[in-house]
PDB file of N, CA and C in Angstrom:
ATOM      1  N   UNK A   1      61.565 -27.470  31.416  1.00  0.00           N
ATOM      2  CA  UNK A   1      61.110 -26.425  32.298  1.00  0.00           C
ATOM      3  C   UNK A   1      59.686 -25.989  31.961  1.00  0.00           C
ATOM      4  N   UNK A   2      59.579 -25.749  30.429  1.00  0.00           N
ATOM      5  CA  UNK A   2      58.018 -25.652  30.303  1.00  0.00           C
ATOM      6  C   UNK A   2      56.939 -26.348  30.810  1.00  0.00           C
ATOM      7  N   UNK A   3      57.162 -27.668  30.922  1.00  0.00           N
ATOM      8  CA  UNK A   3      56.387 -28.687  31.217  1.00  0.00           C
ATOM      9  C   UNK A   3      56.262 -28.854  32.807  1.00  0.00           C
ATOM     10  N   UNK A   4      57.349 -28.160  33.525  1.00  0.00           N
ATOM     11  CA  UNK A   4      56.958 -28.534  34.969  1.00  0.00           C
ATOM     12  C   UNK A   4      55.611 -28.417  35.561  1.00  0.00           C
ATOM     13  N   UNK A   5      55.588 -29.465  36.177  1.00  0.00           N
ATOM     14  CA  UNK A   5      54.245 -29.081  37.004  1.00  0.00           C
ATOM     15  C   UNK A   5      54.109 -28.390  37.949  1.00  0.00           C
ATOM     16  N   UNK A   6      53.038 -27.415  38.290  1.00  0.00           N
ATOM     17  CA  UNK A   6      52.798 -26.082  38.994  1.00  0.00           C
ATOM     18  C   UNK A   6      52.279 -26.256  39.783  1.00  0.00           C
ATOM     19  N   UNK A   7      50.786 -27.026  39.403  1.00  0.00           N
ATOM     20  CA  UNK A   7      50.051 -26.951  40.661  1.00  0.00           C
ATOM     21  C   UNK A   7      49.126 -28.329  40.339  1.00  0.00           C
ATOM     22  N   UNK A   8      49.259 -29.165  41.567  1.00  0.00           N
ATOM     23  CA  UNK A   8      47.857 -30.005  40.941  1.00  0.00           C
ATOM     24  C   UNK A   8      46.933 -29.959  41.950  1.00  0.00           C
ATOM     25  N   UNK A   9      45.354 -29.522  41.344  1.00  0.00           N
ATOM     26  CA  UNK A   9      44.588 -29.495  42.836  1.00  0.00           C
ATOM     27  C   UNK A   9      43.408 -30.275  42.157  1.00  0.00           C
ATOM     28  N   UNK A  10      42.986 -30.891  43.262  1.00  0.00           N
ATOM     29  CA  UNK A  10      42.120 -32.100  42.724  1.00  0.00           C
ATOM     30  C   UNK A  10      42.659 -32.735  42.038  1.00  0.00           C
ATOM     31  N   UNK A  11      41.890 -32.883  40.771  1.00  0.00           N
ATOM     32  CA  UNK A  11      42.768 -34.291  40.100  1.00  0.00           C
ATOM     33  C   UNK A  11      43.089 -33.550  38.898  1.00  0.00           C
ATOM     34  N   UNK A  12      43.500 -32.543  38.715  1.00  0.00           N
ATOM     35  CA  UNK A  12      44.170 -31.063  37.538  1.00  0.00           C
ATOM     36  C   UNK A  12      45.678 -30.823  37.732  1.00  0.00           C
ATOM     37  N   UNK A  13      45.999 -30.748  36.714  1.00  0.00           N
ATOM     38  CA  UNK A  13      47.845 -30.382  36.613  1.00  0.00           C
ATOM     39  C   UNK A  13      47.696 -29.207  35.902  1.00  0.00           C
ATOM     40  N   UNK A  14      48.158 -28.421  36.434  1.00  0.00           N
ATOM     41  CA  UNK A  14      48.348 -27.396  35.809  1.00  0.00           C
ATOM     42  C   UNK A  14      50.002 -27.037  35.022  1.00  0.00           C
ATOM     43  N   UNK A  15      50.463 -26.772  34.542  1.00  0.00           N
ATOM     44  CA  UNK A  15      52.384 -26.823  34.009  1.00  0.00           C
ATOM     45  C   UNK A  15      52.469 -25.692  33.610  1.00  0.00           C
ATOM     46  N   UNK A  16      53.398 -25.081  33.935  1.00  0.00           N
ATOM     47  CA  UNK A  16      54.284 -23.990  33.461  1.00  0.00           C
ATOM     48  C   UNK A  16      53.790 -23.065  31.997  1.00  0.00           C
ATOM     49  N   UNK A  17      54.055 -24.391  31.332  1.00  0.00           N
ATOM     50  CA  UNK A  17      53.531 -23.797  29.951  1.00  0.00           C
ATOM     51  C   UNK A  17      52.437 -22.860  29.930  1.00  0.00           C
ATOM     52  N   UNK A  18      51.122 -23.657  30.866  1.00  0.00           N
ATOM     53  CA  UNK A  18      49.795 -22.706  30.500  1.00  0.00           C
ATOM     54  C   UNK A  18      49.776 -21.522  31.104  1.00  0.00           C
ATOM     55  N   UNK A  19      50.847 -21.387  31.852  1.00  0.00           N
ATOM     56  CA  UNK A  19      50.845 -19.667  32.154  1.00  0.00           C
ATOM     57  C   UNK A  19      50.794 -18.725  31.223  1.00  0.00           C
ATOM     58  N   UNK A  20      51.532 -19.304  30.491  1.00  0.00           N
ATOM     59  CA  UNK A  20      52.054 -17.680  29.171  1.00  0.00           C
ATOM     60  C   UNK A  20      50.531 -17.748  28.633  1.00  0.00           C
ATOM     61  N   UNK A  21      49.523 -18.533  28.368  1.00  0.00           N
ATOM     62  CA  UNK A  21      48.250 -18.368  28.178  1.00  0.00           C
ATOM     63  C   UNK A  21      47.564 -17.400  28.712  1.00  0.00           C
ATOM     64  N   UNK A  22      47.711 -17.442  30.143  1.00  0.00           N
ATOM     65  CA  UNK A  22      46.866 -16.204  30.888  1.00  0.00           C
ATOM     66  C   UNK A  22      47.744 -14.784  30.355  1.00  0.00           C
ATOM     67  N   UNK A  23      48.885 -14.762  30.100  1.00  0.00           N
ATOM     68  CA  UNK A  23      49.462 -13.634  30.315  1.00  0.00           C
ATOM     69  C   UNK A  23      48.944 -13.125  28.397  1.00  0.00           C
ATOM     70  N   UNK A  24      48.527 -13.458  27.749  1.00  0.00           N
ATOM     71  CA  UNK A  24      48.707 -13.198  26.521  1.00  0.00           C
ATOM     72  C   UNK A  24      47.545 -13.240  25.626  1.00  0.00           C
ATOM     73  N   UNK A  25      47.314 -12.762  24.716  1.00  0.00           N
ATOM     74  CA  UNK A  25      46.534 -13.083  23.566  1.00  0.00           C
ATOM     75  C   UNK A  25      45.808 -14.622  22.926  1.00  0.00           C
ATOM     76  N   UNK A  26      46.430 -15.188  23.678  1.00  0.00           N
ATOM     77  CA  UNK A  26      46.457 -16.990  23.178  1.00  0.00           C
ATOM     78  C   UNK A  26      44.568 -17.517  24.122  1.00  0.00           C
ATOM     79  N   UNK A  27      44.216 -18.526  23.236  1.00  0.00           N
ATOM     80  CA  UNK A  27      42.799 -19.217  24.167  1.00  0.00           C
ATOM     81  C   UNK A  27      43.315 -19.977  24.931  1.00  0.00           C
ATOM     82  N   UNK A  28      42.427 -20.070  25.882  1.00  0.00           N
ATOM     83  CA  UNK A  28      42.251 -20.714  26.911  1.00  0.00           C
ATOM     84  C   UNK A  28      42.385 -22.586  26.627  1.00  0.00           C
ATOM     85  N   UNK A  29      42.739 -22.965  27.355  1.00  0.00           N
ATOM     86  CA  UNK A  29      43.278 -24.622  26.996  1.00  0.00           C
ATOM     87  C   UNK A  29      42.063 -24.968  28.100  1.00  0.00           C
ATOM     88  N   UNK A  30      41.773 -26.541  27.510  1.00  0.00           N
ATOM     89  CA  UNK A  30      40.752 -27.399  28.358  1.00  0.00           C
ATOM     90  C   UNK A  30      41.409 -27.377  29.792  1.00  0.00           C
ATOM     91  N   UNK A  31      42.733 -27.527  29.968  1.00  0.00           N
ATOM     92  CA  UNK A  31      42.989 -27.972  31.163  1.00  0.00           C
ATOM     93  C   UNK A  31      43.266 -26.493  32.383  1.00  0.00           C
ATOM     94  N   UNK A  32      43.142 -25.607  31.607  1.00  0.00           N
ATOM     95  CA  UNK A  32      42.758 -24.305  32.615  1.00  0.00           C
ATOM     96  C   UNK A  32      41.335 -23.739  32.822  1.00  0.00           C
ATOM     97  N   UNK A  33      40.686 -24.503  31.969  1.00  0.00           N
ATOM     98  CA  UNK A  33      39.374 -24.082  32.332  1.00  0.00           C
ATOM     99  C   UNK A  33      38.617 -25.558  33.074  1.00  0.00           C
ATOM    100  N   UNK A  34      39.465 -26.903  33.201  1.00  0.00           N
ATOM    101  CA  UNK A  34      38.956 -27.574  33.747  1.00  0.00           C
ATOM    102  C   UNK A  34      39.527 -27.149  35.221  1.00  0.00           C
ATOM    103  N   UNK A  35      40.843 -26.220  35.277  1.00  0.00           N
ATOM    104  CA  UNK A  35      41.113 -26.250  36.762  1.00  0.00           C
ATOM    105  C   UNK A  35      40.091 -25.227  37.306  1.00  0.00           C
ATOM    106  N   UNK A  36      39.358 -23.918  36.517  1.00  0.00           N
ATOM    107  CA  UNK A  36      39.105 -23.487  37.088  1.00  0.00           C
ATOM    108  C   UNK A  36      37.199 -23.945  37.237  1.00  0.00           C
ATOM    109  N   UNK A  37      37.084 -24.477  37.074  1.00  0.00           N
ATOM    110  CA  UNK A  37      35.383 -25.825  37.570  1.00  0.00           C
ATOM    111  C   UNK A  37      36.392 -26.205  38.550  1.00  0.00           C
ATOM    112  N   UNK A  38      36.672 -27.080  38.924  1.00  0.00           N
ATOM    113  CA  UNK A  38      37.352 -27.554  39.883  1.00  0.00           C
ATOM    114  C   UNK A  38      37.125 -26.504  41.146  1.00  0.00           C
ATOM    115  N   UNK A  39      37.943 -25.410  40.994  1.00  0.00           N
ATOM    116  CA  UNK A  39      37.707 -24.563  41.740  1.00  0.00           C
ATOM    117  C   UNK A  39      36.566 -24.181  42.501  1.00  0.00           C
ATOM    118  N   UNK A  40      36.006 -23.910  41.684  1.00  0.00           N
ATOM    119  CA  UNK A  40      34.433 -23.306  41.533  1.00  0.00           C
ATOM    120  C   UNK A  40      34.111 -24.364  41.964  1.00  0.00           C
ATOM    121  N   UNK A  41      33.941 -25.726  41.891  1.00  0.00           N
ATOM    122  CA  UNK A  41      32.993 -26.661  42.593  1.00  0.00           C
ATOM    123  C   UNK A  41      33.461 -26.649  43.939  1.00  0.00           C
ATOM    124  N   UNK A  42      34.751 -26.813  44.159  1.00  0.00           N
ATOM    125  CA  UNK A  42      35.222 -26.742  45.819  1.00  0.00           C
ATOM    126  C   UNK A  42      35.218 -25.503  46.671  1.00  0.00           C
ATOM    127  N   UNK A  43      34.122 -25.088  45.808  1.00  0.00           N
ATOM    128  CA  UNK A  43      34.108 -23.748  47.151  1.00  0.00           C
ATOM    129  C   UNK A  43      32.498 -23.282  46.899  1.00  0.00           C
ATOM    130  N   UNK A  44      31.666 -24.157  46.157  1.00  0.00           N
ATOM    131  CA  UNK A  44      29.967 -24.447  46.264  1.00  0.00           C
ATOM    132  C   UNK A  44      29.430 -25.503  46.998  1.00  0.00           C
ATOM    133  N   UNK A  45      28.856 -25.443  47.862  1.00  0.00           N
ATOM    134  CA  UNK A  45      28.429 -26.461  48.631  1.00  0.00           C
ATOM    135  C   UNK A  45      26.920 -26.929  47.841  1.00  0.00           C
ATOM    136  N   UNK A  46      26.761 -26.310  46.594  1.00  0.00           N
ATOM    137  CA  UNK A  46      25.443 -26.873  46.466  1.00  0.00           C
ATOM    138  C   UNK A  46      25.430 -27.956  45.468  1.00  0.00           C
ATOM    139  N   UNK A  47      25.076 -29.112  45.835  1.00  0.00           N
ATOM    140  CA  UNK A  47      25.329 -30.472  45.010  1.00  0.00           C
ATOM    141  C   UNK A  47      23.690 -30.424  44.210  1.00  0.00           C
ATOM    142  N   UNK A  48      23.001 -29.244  43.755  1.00  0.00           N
ATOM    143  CA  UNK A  48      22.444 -28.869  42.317  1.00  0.00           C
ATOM    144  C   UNK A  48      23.233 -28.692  41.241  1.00  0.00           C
ATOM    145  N   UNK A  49      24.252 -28.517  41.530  1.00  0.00           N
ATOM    146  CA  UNK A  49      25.130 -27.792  39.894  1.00  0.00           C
ATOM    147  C   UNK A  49      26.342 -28.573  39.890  1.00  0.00           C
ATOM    148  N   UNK A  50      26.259 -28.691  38.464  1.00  0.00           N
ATOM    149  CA  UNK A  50      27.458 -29.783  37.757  1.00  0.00           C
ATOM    150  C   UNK A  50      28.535 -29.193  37.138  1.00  0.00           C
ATOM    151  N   UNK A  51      29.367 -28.747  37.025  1.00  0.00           N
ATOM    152  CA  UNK A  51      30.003 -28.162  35.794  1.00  0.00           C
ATOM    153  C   UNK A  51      31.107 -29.158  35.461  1.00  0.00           C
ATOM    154  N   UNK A  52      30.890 -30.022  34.016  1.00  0.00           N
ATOM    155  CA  UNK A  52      31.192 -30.641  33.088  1.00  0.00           C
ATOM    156  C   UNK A  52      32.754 -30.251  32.688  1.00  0.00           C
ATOM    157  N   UNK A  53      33.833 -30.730  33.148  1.00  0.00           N
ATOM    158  CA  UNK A  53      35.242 -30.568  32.421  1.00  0.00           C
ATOM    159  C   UNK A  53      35.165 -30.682  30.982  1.00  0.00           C
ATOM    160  N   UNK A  54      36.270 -29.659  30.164  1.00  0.00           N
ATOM    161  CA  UNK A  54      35.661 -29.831  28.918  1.00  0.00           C
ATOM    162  C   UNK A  54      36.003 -31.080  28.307  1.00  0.00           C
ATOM    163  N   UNK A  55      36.828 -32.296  29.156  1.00  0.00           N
ATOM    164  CA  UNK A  55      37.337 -33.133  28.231  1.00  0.00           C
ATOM    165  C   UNK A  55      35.593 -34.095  27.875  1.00  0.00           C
ATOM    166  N   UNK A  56      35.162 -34.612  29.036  1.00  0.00           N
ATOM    167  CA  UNK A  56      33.881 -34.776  28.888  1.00  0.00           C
ATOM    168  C   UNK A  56      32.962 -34.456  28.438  1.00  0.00           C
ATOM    169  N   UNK A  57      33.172 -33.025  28.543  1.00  0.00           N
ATOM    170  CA  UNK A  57      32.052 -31.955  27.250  1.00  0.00           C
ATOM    171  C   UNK A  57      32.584 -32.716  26.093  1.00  0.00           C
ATOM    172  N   UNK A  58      33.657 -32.508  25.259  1.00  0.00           N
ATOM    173  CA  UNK A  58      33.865 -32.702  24.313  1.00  0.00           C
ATOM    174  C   UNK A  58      33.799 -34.175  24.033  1.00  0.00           C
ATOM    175  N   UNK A  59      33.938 -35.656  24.659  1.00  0.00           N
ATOM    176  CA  UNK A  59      33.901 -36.368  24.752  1.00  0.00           C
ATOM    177  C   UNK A  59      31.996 -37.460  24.142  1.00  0.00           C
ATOM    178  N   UNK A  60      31.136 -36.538  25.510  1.00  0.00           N
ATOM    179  CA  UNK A  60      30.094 -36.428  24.950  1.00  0.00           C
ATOM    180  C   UNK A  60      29.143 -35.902  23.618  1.00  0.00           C
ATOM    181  N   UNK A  61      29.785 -34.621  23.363  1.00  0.00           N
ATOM    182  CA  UNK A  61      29.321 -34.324  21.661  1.00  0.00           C
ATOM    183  C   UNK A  61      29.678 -35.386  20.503  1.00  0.00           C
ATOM    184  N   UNK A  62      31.522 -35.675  20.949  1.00  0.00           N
ATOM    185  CA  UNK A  62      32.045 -36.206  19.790  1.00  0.00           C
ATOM    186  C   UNK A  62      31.576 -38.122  19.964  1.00  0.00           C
ATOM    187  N   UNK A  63      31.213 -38.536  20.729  1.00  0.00           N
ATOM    188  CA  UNK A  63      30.655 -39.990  21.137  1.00  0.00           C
ATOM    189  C   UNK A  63      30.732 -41.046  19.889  1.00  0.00           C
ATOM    190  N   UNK A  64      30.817 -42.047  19.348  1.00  0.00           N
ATOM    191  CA  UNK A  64      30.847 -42.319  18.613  1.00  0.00           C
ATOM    192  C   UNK A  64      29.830 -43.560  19.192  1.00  0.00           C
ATOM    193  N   UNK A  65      29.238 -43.726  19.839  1.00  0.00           N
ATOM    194  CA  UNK A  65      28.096 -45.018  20.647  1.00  0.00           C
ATOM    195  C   UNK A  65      27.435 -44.069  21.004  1.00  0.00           C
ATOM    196  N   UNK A  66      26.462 -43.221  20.723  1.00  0.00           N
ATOM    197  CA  UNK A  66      25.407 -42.624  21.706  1.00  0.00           C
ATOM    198  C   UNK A  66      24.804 -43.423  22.932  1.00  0.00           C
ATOM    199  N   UNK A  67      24.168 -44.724  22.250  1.00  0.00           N
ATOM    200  CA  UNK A  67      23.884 -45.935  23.285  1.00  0.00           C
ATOM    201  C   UNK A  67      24.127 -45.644  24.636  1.00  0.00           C
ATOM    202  N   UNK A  68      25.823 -45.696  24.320  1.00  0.00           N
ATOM    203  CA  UNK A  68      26.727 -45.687  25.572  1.00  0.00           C
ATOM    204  C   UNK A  68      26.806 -44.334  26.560  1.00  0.00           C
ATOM    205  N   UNK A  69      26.170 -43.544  26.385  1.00  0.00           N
ATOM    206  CA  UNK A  69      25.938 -42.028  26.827  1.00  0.00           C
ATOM    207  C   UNK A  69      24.924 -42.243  27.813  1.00  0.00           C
ATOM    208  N   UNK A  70      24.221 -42.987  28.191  1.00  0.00           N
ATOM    209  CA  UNK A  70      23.424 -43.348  29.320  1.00  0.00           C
ATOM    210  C   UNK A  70      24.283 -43.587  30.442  1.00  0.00           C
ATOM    211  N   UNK A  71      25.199 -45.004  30.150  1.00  0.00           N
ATOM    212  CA  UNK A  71      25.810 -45.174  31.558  1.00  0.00           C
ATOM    213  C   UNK A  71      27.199 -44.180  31.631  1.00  0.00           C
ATOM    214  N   UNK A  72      27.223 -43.569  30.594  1.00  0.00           N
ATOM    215  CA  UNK A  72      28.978 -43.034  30.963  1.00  0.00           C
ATOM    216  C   UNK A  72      28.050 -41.809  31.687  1.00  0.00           C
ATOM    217  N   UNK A  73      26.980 -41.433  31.686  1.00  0.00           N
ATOM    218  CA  UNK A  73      26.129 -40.208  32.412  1.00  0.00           C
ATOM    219  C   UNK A  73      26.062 -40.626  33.793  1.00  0.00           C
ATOM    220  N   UNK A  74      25.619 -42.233  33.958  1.00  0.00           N
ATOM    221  CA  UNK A  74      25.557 -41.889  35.752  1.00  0.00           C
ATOM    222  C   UNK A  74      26.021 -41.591  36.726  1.00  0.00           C
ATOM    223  N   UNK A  75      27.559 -41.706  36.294  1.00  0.00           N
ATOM    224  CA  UNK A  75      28.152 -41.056  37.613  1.00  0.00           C
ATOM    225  C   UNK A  75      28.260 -39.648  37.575  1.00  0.00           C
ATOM    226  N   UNK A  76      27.850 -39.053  36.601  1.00  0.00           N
ATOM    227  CA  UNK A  76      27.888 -37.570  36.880  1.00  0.00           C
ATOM    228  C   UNK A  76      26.346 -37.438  37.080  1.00  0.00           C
ATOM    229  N   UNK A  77      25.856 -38.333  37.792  1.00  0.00           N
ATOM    230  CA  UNK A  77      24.165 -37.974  38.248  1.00  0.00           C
ATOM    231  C   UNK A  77      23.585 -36.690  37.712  1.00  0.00           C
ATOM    232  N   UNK A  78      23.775 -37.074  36.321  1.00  0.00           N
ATOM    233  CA  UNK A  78      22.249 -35.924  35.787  1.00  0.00           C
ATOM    234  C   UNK A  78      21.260 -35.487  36.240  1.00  0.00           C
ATOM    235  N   UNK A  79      20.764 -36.624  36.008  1.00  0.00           N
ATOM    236  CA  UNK A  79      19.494 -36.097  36.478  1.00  0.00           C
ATOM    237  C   UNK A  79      18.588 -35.647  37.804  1.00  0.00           C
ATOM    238  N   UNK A  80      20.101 -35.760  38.966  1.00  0.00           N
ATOM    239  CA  UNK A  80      19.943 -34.742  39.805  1.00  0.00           C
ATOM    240  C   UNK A  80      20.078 -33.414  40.073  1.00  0.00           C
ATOM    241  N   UNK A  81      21.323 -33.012  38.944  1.00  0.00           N
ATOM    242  CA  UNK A  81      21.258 -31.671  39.003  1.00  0.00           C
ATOM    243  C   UNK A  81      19.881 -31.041  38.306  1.00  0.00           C
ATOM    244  N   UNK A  82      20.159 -29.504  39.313  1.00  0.00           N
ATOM    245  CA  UNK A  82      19.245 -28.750  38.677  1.00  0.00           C
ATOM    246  C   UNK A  82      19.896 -27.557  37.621  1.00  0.00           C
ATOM    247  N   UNK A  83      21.181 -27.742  37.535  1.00  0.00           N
ATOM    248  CA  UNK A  83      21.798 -26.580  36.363  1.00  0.00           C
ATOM    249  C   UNK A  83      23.434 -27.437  36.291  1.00  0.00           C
ATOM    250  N   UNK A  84      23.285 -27.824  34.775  1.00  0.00           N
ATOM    251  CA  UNK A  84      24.698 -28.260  34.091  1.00  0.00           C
ATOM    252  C   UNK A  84      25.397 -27.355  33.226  1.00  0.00           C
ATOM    253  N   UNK A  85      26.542 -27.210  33.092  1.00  0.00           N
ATOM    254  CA  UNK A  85      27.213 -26.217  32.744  1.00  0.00           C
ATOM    255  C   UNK A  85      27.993 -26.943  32.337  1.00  0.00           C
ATOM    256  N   UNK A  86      28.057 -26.554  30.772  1.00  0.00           N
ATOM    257  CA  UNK A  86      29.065 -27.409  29.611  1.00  0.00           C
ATOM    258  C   UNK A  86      30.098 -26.679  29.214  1.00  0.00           C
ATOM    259  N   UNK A  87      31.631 -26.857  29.132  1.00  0.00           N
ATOM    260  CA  UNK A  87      32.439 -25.765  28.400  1.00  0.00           C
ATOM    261  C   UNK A  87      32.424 -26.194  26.994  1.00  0.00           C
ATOM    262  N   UNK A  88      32.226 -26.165  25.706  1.00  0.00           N
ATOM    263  CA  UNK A  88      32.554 -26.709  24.560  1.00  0.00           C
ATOM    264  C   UNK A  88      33.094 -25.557  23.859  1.00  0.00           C
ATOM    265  N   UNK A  89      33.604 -26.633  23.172  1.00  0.00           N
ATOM    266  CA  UNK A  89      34.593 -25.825  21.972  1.00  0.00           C
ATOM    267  C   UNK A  89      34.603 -26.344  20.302  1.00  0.00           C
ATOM    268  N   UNK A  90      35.092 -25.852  19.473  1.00  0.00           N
ATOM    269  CA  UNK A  90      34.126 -25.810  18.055  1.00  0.00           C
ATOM    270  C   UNK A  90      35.749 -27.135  17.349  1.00  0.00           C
ATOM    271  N   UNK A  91      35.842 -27.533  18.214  1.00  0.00           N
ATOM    272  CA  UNK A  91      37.262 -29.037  17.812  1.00  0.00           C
ATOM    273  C   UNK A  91      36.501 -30.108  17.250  1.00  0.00           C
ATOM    274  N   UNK A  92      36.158 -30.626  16.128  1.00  0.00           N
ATOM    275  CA  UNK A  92      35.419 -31.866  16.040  1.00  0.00           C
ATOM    276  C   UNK A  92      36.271 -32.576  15.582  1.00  0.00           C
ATOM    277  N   UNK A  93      37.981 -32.203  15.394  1.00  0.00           N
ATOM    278  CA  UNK A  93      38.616 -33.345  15.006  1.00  0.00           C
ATOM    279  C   UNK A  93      39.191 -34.187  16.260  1.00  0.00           C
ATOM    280  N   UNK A  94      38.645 -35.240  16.393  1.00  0.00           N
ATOM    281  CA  UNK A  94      39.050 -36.254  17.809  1.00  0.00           C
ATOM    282  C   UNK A  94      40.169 -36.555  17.756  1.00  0.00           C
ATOM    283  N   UNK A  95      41.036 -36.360  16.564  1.00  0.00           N
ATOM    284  CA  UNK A  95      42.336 -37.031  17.270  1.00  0.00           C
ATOM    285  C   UNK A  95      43.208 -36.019  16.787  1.00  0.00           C
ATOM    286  N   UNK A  96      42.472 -34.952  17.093  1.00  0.00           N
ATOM    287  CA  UNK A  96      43.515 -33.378  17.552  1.00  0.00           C
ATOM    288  C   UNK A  96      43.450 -33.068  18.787  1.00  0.00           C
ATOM    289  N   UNK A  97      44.136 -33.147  20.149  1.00  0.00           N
ATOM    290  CA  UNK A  97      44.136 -33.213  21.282  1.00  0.00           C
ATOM    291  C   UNK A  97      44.298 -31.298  21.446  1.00  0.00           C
ATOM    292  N   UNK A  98      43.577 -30.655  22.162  1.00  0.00           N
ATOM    293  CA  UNK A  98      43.901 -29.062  22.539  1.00  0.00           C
ATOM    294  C   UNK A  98      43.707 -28.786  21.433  1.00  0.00           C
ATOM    295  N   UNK A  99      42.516 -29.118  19.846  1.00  0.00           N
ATOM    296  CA  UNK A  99      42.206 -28.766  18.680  1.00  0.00           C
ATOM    297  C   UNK A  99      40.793 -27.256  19.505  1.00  0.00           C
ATOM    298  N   UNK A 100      40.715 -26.906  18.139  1.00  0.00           N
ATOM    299  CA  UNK A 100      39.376 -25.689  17.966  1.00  0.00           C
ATOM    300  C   UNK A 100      40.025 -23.945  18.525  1.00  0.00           C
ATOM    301  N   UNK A 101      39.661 -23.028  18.210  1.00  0.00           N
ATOM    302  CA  UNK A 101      39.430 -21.727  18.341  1.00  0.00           C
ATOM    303  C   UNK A 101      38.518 -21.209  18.995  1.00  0.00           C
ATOM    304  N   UNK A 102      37.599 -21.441  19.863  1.00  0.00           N
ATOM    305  CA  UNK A 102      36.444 -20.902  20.209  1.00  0.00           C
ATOM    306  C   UNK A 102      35.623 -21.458  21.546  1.00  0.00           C
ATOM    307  N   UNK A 103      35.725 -21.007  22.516  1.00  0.00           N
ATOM    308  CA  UNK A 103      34.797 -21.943  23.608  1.00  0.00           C
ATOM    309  C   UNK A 103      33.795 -21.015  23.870  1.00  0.00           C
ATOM    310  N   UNK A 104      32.416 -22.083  24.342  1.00  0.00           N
ATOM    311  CA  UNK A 104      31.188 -21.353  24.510  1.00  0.00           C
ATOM    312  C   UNK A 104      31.002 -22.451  25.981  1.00  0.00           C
ATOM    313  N   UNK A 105      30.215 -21.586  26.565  1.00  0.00           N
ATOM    314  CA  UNK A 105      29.514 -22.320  27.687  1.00  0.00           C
ATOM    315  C   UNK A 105      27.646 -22.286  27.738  1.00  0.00           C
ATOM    316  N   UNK A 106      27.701 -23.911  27.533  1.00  0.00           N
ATOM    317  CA  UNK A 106      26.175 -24.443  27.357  1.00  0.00           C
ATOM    318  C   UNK A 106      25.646 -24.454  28.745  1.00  0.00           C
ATOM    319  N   UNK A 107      24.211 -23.301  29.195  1.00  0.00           N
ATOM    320  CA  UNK A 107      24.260 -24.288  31.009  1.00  0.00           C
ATOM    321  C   UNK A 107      22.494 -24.282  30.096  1.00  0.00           C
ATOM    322  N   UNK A 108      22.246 -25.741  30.776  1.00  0.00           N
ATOM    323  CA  UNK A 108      20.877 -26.562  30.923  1.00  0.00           C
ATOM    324  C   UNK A 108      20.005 -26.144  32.822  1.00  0.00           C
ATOM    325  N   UNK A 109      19.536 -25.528  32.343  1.00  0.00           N
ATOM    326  CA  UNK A 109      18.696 -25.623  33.418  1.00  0.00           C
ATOM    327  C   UNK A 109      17.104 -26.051  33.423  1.00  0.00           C
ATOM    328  N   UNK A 110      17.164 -27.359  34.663  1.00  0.00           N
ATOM    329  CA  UNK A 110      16.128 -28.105  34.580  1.00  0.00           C
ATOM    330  C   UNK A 110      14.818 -27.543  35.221  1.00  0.00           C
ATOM    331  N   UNK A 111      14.731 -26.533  35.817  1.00  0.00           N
ATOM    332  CA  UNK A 111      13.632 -26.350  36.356  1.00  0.00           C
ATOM    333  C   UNK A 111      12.592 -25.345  35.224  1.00  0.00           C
ATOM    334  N   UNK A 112      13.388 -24.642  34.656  1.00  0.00           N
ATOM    335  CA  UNK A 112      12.521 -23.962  33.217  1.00  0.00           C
ATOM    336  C   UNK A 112      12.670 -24.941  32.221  1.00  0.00           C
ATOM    337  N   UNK A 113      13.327 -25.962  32.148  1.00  0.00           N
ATOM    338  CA  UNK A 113      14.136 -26.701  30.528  1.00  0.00           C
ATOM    339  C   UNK A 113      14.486 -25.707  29.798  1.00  0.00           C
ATOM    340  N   UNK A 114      15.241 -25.479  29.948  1.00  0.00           N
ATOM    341  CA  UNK A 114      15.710 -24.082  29.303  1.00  0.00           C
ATOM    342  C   UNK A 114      17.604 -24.126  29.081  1.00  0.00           C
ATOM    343  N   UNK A 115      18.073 -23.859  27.487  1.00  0.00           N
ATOM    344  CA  UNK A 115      19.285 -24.219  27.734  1.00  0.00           C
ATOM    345  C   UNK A 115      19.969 -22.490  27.413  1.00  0.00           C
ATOM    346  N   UNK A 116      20.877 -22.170  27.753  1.00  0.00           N
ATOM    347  CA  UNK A 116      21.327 -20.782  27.351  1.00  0.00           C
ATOM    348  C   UNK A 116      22.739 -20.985  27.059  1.00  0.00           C
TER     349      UNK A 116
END
């Protein structure tokens, strides 16, 4: 029952479980803050702004090929946006899945270069 699935919109599952999250003291999980980008992108029509799911945020910090950070970038066309918005979180152990205490949001904006 915990595990049922609730809602999937776009390509996000949301389950049962991560409710008691909102209701409580507990952090926020990647996959409720990736539903809510999701959100937020489907109801911006402006194809300037990116906002980065955190599995990818985290994916990109933790990289183990930087090399390879060029092409895994093009389909999220960088370097067209004009403001990226990163969720990260302070997890650097990779093979702790829903690891870390702490999320910050990185946004890059290209028209000052300016990251906040």
């Amino acid at each position: 029952m915990e595990d049922d699935k609730i809602l999937s919109y776009n390509d996000v599952v949301l389950r049962r479980s991560y409710l008691g999250i909102l209701r409580g003291q507990e952090f926020l999980n990647d996959r409720i803050i990736e539903f809510y980008f999701s959100y937020l992108d489907s109801g911006c029509s402006s194809q300037d702004i990116l906002l980065v799911p955190p599995s990818i945020s985290f994916w990109i910090t933790n990289c183990p090929f930087p090399d390879s950070l060029k092409d895994f970038g093009e389909p999220l066309k960088l370097p067209e946006k004009r403001v990226i918005i990163f969720s990260i979180n302070n997890n650097t152990d990779v093979s702790q899945a829903q690891g870390g205490t702490h999320w910050s949001l990185l946004a890059y904006d290209k028209n000052s270069k300016v990251v906040h």
